[in-house]
Protein backbone atom coordinates (compact mmCIF):
# COMPACT_ATOMS: atom_id res chain seq x y z
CA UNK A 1 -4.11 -25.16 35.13
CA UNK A 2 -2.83 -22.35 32.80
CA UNK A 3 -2.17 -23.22 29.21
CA UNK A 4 1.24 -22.56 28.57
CA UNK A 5 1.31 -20.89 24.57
CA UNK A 6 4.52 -20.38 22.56
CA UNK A 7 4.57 -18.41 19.55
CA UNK A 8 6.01 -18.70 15.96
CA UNK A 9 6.63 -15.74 13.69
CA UNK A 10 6.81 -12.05 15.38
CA UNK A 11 4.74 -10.63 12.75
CA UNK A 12 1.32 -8.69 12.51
CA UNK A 13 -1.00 -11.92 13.32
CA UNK A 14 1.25 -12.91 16.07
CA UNK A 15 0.47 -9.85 17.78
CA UNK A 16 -2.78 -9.74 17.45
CA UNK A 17 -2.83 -13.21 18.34
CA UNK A 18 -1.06 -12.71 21.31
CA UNK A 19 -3.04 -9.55 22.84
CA UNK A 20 -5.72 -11.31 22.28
CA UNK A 21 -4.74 -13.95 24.36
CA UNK A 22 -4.08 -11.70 27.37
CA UNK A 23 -7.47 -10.68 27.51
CA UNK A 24 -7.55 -14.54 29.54
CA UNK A 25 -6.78 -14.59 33.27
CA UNK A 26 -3.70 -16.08 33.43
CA UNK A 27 -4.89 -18.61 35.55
CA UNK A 28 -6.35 -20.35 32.10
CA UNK A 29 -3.24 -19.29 29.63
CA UNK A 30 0.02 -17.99 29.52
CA UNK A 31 2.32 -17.10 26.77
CA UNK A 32 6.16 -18.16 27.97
CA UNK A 33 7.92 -18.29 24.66
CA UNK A 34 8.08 -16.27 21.24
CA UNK A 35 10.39 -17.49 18.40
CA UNK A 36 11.45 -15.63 15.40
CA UNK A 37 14.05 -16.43 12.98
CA UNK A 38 15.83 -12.86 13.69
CA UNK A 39 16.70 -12.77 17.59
CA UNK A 40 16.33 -9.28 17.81
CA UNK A 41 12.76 -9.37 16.41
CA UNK A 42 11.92 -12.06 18.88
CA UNK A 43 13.30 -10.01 21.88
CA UNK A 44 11.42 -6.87 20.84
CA UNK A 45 8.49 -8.58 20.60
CA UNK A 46 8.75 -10.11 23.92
CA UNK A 47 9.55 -6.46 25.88
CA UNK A 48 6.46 -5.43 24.02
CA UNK A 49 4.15 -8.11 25.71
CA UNK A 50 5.89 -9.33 28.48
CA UNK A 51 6.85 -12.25 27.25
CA UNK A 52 9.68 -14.06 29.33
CA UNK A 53 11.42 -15.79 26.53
CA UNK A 54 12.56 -14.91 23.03
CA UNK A 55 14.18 -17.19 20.73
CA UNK A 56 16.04 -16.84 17.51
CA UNK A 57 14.91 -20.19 16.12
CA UNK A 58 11.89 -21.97 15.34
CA UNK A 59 14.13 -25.10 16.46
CA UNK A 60 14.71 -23.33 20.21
CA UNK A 61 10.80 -22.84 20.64
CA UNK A 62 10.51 -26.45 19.95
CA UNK A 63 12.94 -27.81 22.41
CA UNK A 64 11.42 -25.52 25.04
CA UNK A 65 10.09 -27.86 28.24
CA UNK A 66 7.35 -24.96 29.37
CA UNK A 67 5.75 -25.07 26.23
CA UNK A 68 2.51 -26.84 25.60
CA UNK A 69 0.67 -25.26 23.00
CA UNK A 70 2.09 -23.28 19.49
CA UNK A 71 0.60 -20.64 17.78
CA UNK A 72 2.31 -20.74 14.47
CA UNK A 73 1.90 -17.28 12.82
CA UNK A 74 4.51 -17.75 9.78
CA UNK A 75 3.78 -17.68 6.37
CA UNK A 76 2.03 -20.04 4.35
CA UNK A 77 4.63 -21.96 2.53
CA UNK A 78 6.55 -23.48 6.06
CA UNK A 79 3.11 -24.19 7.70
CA UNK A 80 3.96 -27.66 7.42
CA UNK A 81 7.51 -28.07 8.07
CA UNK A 82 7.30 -25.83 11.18
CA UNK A 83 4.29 -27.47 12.34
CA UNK A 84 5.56 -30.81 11.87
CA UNK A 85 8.73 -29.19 13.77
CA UNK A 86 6.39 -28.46 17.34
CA UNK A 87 4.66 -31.71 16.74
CA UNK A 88 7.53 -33.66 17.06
CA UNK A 89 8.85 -32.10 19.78
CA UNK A 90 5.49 -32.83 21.51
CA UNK A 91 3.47 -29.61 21.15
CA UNK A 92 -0.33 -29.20 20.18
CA UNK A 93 -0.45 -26.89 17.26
CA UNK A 94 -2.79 -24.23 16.40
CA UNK A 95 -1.33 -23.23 12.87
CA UNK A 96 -2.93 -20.38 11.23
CA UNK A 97 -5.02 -21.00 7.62
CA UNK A 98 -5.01 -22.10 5.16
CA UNK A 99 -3.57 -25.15 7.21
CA UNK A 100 -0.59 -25.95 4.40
CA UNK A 101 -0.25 -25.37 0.88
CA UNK A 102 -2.61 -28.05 -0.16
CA UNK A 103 -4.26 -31.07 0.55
CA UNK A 104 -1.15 -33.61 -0.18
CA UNK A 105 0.10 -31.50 2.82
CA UNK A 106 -2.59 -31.16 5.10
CA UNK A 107 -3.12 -35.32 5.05
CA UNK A 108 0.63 -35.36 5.77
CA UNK A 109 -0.02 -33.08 8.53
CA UNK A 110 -2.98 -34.41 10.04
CA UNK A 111 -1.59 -38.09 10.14
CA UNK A 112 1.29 -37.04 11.80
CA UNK A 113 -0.29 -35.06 14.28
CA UNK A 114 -2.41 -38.13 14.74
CA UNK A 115 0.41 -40.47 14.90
CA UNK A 116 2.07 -38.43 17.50
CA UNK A 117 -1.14 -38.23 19.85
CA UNK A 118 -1.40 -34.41 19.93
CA UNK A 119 -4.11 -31.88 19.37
CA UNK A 120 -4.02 -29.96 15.83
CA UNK A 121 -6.12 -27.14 14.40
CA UNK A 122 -6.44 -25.03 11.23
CA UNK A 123 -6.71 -21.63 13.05
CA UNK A 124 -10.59 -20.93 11.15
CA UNK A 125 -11.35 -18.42 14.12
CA UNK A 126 -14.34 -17.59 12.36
CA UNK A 127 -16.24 -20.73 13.62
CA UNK A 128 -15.68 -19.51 17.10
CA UNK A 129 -17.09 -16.58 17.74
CA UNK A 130 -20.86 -16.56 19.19
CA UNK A 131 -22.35 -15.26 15.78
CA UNK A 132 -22.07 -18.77 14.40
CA UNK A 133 -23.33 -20.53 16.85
CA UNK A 134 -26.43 -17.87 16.07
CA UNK A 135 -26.46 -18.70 12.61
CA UNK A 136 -26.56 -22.47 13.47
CA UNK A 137 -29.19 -22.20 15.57
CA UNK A 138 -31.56 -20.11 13.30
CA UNK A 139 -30.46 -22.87 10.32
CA UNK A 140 -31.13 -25.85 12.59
CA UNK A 141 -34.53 -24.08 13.73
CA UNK A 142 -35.85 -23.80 10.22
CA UNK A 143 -36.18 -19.84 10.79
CA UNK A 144 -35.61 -19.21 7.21
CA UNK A 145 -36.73 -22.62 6.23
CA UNK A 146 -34.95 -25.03 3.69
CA UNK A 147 -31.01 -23.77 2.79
CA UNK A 148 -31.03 -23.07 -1.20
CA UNK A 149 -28.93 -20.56 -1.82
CA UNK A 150 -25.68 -18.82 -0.12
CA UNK A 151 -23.64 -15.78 -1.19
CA UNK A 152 -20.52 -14.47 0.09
CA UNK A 153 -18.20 -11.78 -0.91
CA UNK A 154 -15.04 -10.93 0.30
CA UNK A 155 -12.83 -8.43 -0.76
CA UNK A 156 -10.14 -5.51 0.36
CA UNK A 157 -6.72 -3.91 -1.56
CA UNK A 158 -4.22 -6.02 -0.95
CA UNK A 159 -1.84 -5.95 -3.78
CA UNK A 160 0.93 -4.69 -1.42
CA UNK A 161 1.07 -7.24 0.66
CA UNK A 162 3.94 -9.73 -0.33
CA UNK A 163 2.78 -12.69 1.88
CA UNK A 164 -0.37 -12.53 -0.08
CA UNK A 165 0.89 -11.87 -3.81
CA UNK A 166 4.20 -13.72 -3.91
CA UNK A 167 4.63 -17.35 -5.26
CA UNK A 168 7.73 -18.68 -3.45
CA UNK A 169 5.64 -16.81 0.09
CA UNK A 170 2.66 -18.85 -0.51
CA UNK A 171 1.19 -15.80 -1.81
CA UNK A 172 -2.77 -16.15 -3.52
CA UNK A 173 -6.30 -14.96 -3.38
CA UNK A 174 -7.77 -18.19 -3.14
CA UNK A 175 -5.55 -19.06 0.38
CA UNK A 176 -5.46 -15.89 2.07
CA UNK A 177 -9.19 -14.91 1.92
CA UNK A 178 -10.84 -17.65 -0.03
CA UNK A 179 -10.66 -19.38 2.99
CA UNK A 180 -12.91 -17.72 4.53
CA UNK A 181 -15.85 -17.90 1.84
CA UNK A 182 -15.28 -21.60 1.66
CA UNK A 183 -15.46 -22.45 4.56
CA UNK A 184 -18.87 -20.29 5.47
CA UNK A 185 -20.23 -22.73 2.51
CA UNK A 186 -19.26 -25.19 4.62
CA UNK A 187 -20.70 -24.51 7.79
CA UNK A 188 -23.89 -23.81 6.24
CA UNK A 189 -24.27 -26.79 4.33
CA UNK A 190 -22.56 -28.65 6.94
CA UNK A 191 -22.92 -32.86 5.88
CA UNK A 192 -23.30 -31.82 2.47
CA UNK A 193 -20.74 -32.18 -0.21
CA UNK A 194 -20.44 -29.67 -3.46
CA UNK A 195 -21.14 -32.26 -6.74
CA UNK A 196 -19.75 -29.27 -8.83
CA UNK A 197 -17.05 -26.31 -8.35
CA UNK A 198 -16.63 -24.18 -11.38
CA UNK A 199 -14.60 -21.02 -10.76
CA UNK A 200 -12.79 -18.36 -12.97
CA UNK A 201 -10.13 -15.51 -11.95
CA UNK A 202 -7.48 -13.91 -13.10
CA UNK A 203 -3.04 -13.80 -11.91
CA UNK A 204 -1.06 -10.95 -10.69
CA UNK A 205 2.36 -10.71 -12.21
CA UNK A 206 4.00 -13.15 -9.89
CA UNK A 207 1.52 -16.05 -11.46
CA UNK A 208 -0.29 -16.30 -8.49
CA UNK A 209 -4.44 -15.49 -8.32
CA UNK A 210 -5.87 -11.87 -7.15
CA UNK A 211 -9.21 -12.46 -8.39
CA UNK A 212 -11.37 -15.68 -8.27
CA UNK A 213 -15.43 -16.34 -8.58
CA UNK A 214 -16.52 -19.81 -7.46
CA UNK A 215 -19.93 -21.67 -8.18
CA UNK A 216 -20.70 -24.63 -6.01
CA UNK A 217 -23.48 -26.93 -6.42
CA UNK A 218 -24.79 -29.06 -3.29
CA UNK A 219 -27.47 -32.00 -3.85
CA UNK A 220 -30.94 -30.81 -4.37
CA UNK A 221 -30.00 -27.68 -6.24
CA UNK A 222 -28.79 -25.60 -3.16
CA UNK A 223 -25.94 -23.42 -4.40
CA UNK A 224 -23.02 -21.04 -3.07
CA UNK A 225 -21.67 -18.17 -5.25
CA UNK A 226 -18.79 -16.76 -3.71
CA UNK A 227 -16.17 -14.30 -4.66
CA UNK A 228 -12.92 -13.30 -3.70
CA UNK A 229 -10.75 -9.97 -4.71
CA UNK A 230 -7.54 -8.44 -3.49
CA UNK A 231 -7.47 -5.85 -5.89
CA UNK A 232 -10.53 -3.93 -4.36
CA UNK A 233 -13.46 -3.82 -1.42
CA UNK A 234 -15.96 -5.91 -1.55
CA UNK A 235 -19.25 -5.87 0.29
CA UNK A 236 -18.04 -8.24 2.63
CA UNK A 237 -20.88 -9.78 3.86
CA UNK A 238 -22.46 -13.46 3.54
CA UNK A 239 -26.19 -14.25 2.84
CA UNK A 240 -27.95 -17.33 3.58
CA UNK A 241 -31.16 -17.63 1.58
CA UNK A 242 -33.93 -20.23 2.83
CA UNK A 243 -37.58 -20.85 1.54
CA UNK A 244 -39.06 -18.71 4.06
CA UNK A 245 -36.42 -15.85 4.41
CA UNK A 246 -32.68 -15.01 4.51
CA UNK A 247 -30.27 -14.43 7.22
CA UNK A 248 -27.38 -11.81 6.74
CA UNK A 249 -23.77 -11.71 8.38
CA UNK A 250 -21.70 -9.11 7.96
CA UNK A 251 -18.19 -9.31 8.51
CA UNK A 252 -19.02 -13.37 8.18
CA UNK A 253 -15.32 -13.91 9.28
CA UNK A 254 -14.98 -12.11 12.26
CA UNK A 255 -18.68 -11.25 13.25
CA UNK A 256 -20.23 -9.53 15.98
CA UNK A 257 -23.69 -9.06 14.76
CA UNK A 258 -26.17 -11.59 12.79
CA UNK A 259 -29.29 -10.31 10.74
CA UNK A 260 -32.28 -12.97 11.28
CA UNK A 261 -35.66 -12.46 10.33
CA UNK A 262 -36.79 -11.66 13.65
CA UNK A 263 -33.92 -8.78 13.89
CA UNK A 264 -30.06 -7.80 14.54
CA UNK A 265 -28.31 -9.95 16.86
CA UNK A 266 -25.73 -8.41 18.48
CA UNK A 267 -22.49 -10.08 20.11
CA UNK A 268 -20.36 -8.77 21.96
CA UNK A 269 -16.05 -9.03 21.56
CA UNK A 270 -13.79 -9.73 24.47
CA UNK A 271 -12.74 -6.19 25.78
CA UNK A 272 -9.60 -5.34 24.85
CA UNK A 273 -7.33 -2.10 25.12
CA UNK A 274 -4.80 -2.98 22.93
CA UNK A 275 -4.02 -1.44 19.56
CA UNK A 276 -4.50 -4.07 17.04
CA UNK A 277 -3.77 -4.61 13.20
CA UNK A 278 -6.89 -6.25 12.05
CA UNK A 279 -10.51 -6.01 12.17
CA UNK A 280 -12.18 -7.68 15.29
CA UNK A 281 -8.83 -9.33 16.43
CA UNK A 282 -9.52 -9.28 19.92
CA UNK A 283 -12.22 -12.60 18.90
CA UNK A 284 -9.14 -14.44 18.49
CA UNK A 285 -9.46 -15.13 22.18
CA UNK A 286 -12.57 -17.06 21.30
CA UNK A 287 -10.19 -19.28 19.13
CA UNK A 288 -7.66 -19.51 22.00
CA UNK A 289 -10.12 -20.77 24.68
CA UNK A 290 -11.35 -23.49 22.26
CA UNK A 291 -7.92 -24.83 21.82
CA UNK A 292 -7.42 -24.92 25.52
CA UNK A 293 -11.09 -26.95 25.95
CA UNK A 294 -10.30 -29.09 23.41
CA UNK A 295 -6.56 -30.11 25.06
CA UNK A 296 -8.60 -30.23 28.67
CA UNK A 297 -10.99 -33.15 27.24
CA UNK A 298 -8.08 -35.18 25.26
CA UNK A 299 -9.18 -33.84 21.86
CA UNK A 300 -6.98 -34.15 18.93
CA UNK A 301 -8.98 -32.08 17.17
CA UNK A 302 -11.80 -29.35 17.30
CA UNK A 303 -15.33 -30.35 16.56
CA UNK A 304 -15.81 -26.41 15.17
CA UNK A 305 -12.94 -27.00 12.44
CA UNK A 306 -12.86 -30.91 12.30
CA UNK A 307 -9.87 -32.04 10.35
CA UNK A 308 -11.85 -33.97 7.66
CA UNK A 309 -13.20 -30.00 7.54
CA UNK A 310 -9.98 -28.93 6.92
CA UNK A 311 -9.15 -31.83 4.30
CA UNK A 312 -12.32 -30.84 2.66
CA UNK A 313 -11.29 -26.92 2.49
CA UNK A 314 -7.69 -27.91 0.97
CA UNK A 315 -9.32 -29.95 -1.70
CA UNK A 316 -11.91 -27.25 -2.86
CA UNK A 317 -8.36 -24.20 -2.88
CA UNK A 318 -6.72 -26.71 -4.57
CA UNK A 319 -9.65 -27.20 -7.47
CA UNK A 320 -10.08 -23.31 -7.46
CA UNK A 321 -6.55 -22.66 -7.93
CA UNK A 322 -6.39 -25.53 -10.49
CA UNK A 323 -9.20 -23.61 -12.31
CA UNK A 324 -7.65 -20.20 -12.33
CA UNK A 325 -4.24 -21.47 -12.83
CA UNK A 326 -2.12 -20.81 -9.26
CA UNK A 327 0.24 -23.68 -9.26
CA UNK A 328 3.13 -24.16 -6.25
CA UNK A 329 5.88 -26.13 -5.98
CA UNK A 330 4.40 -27.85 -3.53
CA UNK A 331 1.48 -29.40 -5.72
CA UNK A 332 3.99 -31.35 -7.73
């Protein structure tokens, strides 16, 4: 049976999103429903992948019987009320990251969605793509021997982006891309818990960070160095180093290739014709097809982005933003 996918917000990620999605048979998922709050937006973006229903409201989507699944695309600071929105109205939720604005609002989140029975996820796509379940194997395998030391950069111009620079948008460094270098610490240290995060950055003009350099220590000396820029490109690439060798990812957040000691690994990404507006988007199918797994075995959650994951991610943007000085309404 097909998963039936509605869709909030008809902006760049929602498109993506979406033609990713169509790279599924149809006999697995469908898209029935996009919501935006301008009805004309909504009903262009449904001509433009044959989506059968456009709404003008969030509300609409919500109240719609076909749906089972929403993709919520919107910007950070109404992750939470719009999420909380489809939950209550009895839909899974895949909401894109960071999850909410912190980690007073992700616990709200995740209780509720637990209270309610349904299946949520903090749309990490990252952890889905085959690449990491490389990297996990050649960590579990001891191919580079014991974890000490990871570094990850991750940086590209982004000062013109609103959603990523304004306050009252949910707007910051740390949130939009930071993310991403957190949670590859994460993964690679997975069952291990940073004793120490000491970071430094810098705000834009809206008071919001641009710029941010984390240290986190793990138990036994193993350390991540990470860094995070939206002012200009970075290397972009994450490097595990063991006591025997080092494994290197590039593109850690949307790979298709993994650098082991014994050589490149190379992955391929769903095929895709469609013109998309980020790098690699067409792996958001990967991301797609575990939500629809996870709903087929009665999950609530994902075991590749567990919530206490996602709990643990929202604590460590909150310290880093603490740190640097990024402080939302929302953290009062």
């Amino acid at each position: 049976m097909a998963l039936n996918w509605g869709i909030v917000s008809a902006g760049k990620i929602s498109h993506d999103f979406t033609c990713a999605v169509q790279t599924h048979p149809v006999e697995n998922h469908r898209i029935v429903a996009i919501a935006a709050r301008n009805l004309n937006d909504a009903e262009d973006f449904g001509k433009s992948h044959n989506i059968p229903k456009a709404y003008g409201s969030y509300e609409e989507l919500a109240r719609d019987k076909d749906v089972d699944v929403v993709y919520i695309g919107a910007i950070n600071s109404v992750h939470l009320s719009v999420s909380k929105l489809m939950l209550n109205h009895g839909k899974h939720v895949l909401c894109e990251k960071p999850l909410t604005m912190n980690k007073k609002e992700s616990a709200e989140l995740i209780a509720y969605a637990k209270a309610k029975g349904l299946f949520l996820m903090e749309a990490i796509w990252s952890r889905t793509f085959p690449v990491y379940n490389v990297l996990n194997e050649q960590i579990t395998s001891g191919a580079i021997g014991d974890v000490l030391q990871v570094n990850v950069e991750f940086g590209y111009p982004l000062t013109h982006i609103n959603r990523v620079n304004v306050k009252e948008l949910g707007g910051s460094a740390v949130l939009d891309i930071g993310v991403y270098v957190l949670q590859f610490s994460q993964y690679v240290y997975r069952g291990l818990k940073p004793e120490s995060v000491t970071a430094s950055g810098s705000l834009n003009k809206y008071g919001v960070d641009d710029v941010a350099s984390v240290i986190l220590m793990y138990p036994n000396g193993r350390t991540s160095v990470l860094s995070v820029n939206t002012r200009v490109e970075l290397s972009n690439t994450a490097t595990i180093y063991g006591s025997k060798g080092m494994i290197k990812v590039p593109l850690f957040w949307c790979p298709s290739s993994i650098v082991t000691p014994s050589g490149t690994v190379e992955c391929e990404l769903p095929a895709s014709t469609a013109k998309y507006n980020y790098l690699n988007s067409s792996g958001l199918a990967y991301e797609a097809e575990e939500v629809r797994q996870c709903i087929k075995q009665g999950l609530t959650e994902s075991p590749k982005i567990t919530h206490a994951e996602s709990l643990e991610l929202a604590q460590l943007m909150d310290t880093v933003r603490k740190a640097v000085g990024t402080i939302f309404p929302q953290d009062d």
